[in-house]
Protein backbone atom coordinates (compact mmCIF):
# COMPACT_ATOMS: atom_id res chain seq x y z
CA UNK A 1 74.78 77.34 84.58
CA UNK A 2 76.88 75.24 81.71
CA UNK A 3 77.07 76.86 78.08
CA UNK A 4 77.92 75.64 74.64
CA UNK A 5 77.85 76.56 71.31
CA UNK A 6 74.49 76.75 68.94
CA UNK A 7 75.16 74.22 66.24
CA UNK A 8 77.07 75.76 63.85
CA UNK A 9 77.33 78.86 64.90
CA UNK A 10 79.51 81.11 67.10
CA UNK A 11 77.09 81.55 69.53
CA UNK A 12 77.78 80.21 72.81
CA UNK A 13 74.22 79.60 74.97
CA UNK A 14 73.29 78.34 78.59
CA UNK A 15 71.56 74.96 78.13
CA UNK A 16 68.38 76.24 79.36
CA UNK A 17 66.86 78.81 76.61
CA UNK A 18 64.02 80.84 78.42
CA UNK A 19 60.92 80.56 76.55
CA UNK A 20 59.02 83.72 76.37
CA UNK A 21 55.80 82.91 74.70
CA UNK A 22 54.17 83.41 78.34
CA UNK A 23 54.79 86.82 78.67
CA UNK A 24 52.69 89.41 76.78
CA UNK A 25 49.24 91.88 76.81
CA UNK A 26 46.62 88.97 77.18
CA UNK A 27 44.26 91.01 75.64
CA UNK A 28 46.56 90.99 72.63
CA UNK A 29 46.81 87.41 71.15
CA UNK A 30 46.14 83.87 71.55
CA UNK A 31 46.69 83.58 75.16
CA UNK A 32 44.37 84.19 78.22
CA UNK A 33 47.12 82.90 80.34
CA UNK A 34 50.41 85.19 79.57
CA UNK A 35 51.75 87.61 82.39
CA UNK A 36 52.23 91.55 82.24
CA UNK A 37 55.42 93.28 81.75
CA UNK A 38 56.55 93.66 85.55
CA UNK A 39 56.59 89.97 86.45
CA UNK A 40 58.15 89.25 83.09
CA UNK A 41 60.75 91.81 83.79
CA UNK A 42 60.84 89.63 87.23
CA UNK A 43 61.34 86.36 85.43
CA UNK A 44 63.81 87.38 82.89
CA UNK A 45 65.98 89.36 85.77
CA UNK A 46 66.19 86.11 87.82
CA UNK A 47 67.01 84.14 84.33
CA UNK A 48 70.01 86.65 84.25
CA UNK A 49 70.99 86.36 87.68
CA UNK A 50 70.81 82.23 87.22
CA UNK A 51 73.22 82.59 83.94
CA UNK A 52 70.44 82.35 81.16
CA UNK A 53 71.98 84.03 78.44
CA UNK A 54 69.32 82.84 75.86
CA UNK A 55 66.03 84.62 75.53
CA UNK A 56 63.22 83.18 72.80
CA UNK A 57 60.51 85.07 71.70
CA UNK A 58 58.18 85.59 68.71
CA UNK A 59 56.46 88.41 67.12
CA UNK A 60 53.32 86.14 66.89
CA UNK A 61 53.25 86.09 70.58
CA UNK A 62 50.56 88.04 71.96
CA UNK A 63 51.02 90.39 68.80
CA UNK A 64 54.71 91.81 69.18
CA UNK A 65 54.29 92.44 73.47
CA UNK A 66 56.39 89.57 74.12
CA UNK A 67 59.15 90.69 72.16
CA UNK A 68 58.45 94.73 73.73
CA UNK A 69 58.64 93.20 77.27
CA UNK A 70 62.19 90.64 76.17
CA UNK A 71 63.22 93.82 74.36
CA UNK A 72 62.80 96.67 77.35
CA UNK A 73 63.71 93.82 80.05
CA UNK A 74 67.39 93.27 78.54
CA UNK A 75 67.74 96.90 77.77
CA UNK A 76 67.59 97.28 81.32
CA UNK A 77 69.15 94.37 82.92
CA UNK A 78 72.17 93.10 80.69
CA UNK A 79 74.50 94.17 78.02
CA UNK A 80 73.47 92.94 74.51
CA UNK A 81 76.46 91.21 73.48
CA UNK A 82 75.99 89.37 76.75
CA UNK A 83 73.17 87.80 75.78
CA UNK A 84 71.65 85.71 72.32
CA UNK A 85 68.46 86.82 71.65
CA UNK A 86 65.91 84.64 69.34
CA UNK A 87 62.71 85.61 67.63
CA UNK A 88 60.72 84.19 64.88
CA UNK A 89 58.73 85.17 61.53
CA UNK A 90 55.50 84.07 60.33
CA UNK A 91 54.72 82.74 56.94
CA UNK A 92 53.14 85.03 54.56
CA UNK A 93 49.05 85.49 54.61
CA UNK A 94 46.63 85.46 52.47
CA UNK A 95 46.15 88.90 52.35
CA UNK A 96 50.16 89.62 51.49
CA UNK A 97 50.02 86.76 48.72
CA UNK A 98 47.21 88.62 47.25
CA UNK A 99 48.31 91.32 47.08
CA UNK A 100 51.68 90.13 45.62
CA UNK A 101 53.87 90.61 48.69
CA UNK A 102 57.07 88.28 48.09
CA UNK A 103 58.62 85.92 50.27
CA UNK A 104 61.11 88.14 50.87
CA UNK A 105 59.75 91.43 50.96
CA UNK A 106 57.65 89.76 53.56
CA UNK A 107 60.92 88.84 55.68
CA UNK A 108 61.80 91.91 55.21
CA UNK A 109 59.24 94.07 56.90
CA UNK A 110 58.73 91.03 59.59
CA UNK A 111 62.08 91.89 60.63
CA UNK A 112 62.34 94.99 60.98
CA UNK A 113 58.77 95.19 63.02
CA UNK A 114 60.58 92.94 65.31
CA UNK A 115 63.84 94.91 65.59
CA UNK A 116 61.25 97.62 66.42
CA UNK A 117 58.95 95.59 68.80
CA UNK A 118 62.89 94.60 70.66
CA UNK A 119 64.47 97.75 70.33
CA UNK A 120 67.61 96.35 69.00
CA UNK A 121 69.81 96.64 65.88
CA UNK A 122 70.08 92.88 65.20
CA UNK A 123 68.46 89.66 66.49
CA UNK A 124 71.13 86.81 67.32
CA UNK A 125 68.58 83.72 65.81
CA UNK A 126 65.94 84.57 63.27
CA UNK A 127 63.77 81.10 63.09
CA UNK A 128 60.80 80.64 60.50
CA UNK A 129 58.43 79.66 62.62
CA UNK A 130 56.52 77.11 60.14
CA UNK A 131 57.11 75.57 57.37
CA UNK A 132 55.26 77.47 54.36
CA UNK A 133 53.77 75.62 51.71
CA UNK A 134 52.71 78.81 49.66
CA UNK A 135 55.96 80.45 49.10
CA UNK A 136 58.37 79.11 47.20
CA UNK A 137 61.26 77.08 49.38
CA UNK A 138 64.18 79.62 47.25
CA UNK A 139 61.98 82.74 47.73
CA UNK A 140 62.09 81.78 51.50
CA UNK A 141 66.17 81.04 51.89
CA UNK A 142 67.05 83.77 49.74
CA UNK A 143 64.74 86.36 52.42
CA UNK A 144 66.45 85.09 55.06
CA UNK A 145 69.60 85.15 53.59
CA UNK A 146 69.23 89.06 52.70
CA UNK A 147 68.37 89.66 56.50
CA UNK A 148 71.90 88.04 57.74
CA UNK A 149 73.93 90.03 54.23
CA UNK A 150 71.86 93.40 55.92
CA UNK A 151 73.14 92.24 59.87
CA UNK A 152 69.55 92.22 61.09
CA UNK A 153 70.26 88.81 62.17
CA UNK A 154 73.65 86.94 62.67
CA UNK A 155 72.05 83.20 62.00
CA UNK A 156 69.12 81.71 61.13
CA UNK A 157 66.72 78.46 62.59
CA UNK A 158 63.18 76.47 61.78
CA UNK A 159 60.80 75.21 63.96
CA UNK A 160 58.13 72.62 63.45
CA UNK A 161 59.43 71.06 60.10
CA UNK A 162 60.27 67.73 59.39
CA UNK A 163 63.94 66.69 58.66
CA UNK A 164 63.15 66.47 55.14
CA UNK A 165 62.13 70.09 54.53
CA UNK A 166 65.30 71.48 56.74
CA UNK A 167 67.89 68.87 54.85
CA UNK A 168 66.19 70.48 51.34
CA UNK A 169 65.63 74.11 53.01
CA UNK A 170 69.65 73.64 53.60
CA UNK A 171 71.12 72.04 50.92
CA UNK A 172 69.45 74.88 48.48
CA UNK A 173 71.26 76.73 50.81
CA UNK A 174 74.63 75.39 50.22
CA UNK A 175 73.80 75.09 46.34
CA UNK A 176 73.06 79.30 46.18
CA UNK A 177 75.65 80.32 49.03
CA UNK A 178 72.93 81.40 51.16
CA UNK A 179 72.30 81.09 54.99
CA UNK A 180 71.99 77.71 56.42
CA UNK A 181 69.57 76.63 59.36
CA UNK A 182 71.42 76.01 62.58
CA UNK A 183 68.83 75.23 64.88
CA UNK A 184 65.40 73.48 64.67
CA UNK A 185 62.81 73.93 67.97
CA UNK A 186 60.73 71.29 67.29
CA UNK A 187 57.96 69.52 69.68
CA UNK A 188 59.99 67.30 71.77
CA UNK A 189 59.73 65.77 75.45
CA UNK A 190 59.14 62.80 77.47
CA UNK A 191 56.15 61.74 77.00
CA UNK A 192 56.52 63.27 72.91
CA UNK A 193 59.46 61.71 71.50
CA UNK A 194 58.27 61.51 67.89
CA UNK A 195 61.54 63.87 67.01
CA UNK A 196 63.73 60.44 67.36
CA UNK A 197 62.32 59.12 64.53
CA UNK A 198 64.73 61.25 61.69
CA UNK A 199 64.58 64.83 62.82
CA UNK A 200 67.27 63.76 65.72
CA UNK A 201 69.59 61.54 64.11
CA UNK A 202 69.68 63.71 61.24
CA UNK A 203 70.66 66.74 63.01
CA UNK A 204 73.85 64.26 65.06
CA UNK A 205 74.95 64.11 61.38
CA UNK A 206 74.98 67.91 60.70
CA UNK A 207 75.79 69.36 63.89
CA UNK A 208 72.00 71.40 63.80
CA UNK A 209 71.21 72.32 67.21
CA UNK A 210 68.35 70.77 68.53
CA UNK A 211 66.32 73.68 71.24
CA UNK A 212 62.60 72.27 71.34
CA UNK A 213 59.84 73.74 72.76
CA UNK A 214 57.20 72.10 75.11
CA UNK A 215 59.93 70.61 77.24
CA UNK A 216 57.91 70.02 79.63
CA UNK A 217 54.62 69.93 78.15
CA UNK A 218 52.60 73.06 79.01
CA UNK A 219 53.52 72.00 83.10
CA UNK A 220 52.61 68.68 82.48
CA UNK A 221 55.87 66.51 83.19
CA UNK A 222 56.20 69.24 86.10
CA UNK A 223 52.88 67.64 88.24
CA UNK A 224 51.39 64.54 89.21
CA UNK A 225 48.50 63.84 87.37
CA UNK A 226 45.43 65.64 89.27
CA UNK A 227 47.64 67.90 91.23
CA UNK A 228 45.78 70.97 90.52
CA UNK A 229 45.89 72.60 86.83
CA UNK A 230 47.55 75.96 86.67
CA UNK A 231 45.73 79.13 84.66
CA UNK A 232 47.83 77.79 81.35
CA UNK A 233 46.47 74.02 81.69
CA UNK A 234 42.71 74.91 82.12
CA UNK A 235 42.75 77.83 79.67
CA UNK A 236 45.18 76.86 76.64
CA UNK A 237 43.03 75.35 74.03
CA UNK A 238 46.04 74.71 72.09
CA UNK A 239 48.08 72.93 74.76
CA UNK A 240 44.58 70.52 75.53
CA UNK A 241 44.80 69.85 71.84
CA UNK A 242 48.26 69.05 72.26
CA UNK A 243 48.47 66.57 75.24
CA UNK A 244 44.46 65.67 76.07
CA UNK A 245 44.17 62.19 73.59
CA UNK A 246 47.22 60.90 74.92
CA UNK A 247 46.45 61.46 78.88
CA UNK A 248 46.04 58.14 79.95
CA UNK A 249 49.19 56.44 78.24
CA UNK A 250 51.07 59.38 79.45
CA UNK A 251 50.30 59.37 82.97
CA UNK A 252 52.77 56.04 83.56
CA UNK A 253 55.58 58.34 82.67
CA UNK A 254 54.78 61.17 84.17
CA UNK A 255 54.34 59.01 87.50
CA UNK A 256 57.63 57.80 86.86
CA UNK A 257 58.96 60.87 87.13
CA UNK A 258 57.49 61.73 90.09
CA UNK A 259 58.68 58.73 91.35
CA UNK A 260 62.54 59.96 90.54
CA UNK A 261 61.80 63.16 91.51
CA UNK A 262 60.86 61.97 95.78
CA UNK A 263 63.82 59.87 95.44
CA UNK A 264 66.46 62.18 94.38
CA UNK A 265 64.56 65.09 96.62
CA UNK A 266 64.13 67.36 93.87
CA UNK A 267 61.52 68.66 91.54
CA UNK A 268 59.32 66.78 88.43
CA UNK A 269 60.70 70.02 86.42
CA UNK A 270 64.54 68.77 87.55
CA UNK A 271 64.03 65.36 86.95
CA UNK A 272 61.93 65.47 83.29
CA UNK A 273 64.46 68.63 81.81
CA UNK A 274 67.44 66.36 83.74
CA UNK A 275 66.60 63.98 80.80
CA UNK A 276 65.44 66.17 78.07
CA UNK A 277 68.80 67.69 78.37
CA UNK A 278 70.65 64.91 77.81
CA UNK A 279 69.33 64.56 74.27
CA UNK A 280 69.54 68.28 73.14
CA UNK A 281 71.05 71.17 72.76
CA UNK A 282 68.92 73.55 74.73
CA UNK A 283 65.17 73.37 75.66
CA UNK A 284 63.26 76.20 75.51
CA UNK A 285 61.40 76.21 78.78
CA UNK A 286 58.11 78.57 79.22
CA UNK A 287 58.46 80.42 82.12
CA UNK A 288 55.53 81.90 84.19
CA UNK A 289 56.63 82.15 87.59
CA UNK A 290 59.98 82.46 89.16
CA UNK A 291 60.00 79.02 90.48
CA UNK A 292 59.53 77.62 86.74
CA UNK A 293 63.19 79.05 85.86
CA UNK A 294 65.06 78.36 89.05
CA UNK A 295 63.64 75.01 88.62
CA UNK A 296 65.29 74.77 85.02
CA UNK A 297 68.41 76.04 85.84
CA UNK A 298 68.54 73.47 88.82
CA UNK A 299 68.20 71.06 85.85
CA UNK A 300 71.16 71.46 84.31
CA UNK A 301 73.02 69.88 87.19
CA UNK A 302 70.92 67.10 87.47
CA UNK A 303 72.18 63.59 86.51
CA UNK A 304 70.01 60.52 85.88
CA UNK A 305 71.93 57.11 86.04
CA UNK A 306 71.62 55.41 82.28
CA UNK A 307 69.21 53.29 84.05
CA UNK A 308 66.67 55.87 84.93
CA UNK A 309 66.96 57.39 81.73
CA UNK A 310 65.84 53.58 80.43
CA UNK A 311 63.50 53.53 83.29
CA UNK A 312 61.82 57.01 82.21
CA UNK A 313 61.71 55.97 78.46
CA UNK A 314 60.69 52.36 78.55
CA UNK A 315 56.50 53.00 78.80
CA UNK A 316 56.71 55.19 75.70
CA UNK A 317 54.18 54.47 73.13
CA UNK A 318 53.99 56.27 69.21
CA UNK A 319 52.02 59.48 69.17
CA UNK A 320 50.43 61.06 66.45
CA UNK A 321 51.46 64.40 65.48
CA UNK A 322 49.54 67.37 66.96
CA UNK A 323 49.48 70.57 67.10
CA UNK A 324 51.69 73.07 63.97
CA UNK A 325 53.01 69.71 62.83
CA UNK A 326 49.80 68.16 62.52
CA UNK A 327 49.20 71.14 60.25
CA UNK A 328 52.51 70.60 57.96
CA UNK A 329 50.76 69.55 54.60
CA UNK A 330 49.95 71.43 51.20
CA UNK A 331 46.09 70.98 52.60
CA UNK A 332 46.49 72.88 56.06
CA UNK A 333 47.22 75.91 53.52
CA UNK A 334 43.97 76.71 53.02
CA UNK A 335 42.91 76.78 56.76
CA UNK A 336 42.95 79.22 59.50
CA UNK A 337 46.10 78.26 61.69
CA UNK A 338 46.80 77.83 64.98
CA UNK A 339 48.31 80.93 65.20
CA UNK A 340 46.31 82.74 63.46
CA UNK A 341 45.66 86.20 65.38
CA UNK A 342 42.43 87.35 64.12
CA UNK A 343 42.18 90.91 64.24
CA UNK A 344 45.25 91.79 65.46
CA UNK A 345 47.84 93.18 63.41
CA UNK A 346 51.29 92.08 63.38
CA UNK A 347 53.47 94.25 60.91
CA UNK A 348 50.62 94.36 58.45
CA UNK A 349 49.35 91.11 59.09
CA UNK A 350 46.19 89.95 60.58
């Protein structure tokens, strides 16, 4: 495994950041597909064993049980200061706005239900895990920055914002003395490369790390088209919504890689990560099975020639946004999100 440090921070990481979204009670959340706690205690000990210090979870995930399992898993299997741990907060709902629940009141008892879900003093990387239109940006930074005063969380990251609302997030930051975003997981991968448009050369200039999710989107850079679909590709709705429009264009690339992948003898996961890593920081890579992260960590000692990395890139076409971004306007406020968990309740949400 090779490590470096997380933007700005003092953190030093393994360039593959295990993605825990799959692991979780199914009956508990969005997700038909995610595994019980003894093969995610599986997965996470091989992560360990492979050098994977970097563990990302969320308490929207499956309503808390991801971050129980990450939590009791690392308890048992590593020191803490060995490893950075990463979990995520939800915007307010309608139900806490009503009832006149501040942005950072809100942060507030989010954290500490995850600290409780973990079982851990402190989380290494708290990320706001969308962009909320209903709470005012200073309300937001000043939450956040009252959870890294109390040492509930040593640094702070987005996900699924644009550059413009993480330069502005930041540089009311600066202006108040508050925490600053270090990290942004945004949607990024080979055949979704809409994240080179400002969000990458923007964080170049700033030194944000750049850890996106989907890095191999939901399995499908790790397949040839109509090899089988695994439980996650015929059951998540979310990921179909995702990926599904764009199927034909994509499956040049995706053949390309498949192509790379027989000639260097090694797998589409190796080859598509191989290139992904190149560009970033450190993908976060959902992991269901114990091939998925040996496969990733095999990755990080892959090296493409500068022309296969033109060779892999060349059939891209624009995509529209999908998925949270697609939601990332004032208008998307007044529907029911994506990850939205119906009558489950996460620290006094629903």
């Amino acid at each position: 495994m090779k490590y470096t440090k997380l933007g700005n921070s003092d953190l030093t990481i393994s360039r593959i950041c295990m993605g825990c979204m799959g692991f979780g009670d199914a009956a508990r959340g969005q997700h038909s597909w995610t595994i019980d706690e003894e093969h995610s205690r599986e997965i996470i000990k091989r992560g360990l064993e492979l050098g994977v210090n970097f563990y990302d979870t969320a308490i929207a995930y499956q309503s808390g049980t991801s971050e129980q399992y990450v939590g009791r898993a690392i308890r048992d299997f590593a020191k803490r200061e060995d490893v950075v741990i990463a979990t995520k907060v939800l915007p307010r709902t309608p139900e806490e706005i009503e009832q006149g629940i501040s942005g950072q009141q809100h942060i507030e008892n989010m954290i500490d239900t995850s600290l409780k879900n973990l079982g851990m003093d402190y989380v290494d990387l708290y990320i706001y895990h969308m962009w909320d239109w209903q709470t005012d940006i200073y309300d937001i930074m000043d939450g956040l920055n009252r959870i890294v005063k109390a040492g509930k969380a040593r640094y702070i990251g987005i996900s699924n914002c644009f550059a413009w609302q993480i330069a502005k997030a930041n540089a009311l930051a600066e202006k108040e003395g508050f925490a600053k975003f270090i990290s942004i997981q945004g949607h990024y991968n080979l055949i979704f490369r809409e994240e080179e448009r400002e969000m990458v050369p923007y964080c170049e200039e700033e030194n944000i790390a750049l850890t996106p999710y989907s890095a191999l989107a939901s399995g499908r850079l790790s397949r040839k088209p109509g090899d089988g679909d695994t439980k996650r590709a015929a059951e998540d709705t979310y990921a179909k919504f995702k990926y599904d429009a764009t199927a034909d264009q994509d499956d040049l690339i995706i053949n390309r890689v498949a192509e790379l992948a027989e000639k260097h003898d090694v797998s589409m996961t190796e080859i598509s990560l191989a290139w992904l890593l190149t560009k970033v920081t450190a993908p976060v890579v959902g992991t269901t099975k114990l091939h998925h992260i040996e496969g990733a960590a095999k990755a990080v000692d892959m090296n493409l020639t500068a022309e296969e990395i033109t060779y892999l890139e060349e059939p891209y076409v624009p995509h529209s946004l999908a998925g949270v971004m697609a939601q990332n306007k004032p208008a998307a406020a007044k529907k029911k999100h994506v990850w939205s968990t119906g009558d489950q309740k996460i620290g006094g949400q629903k």
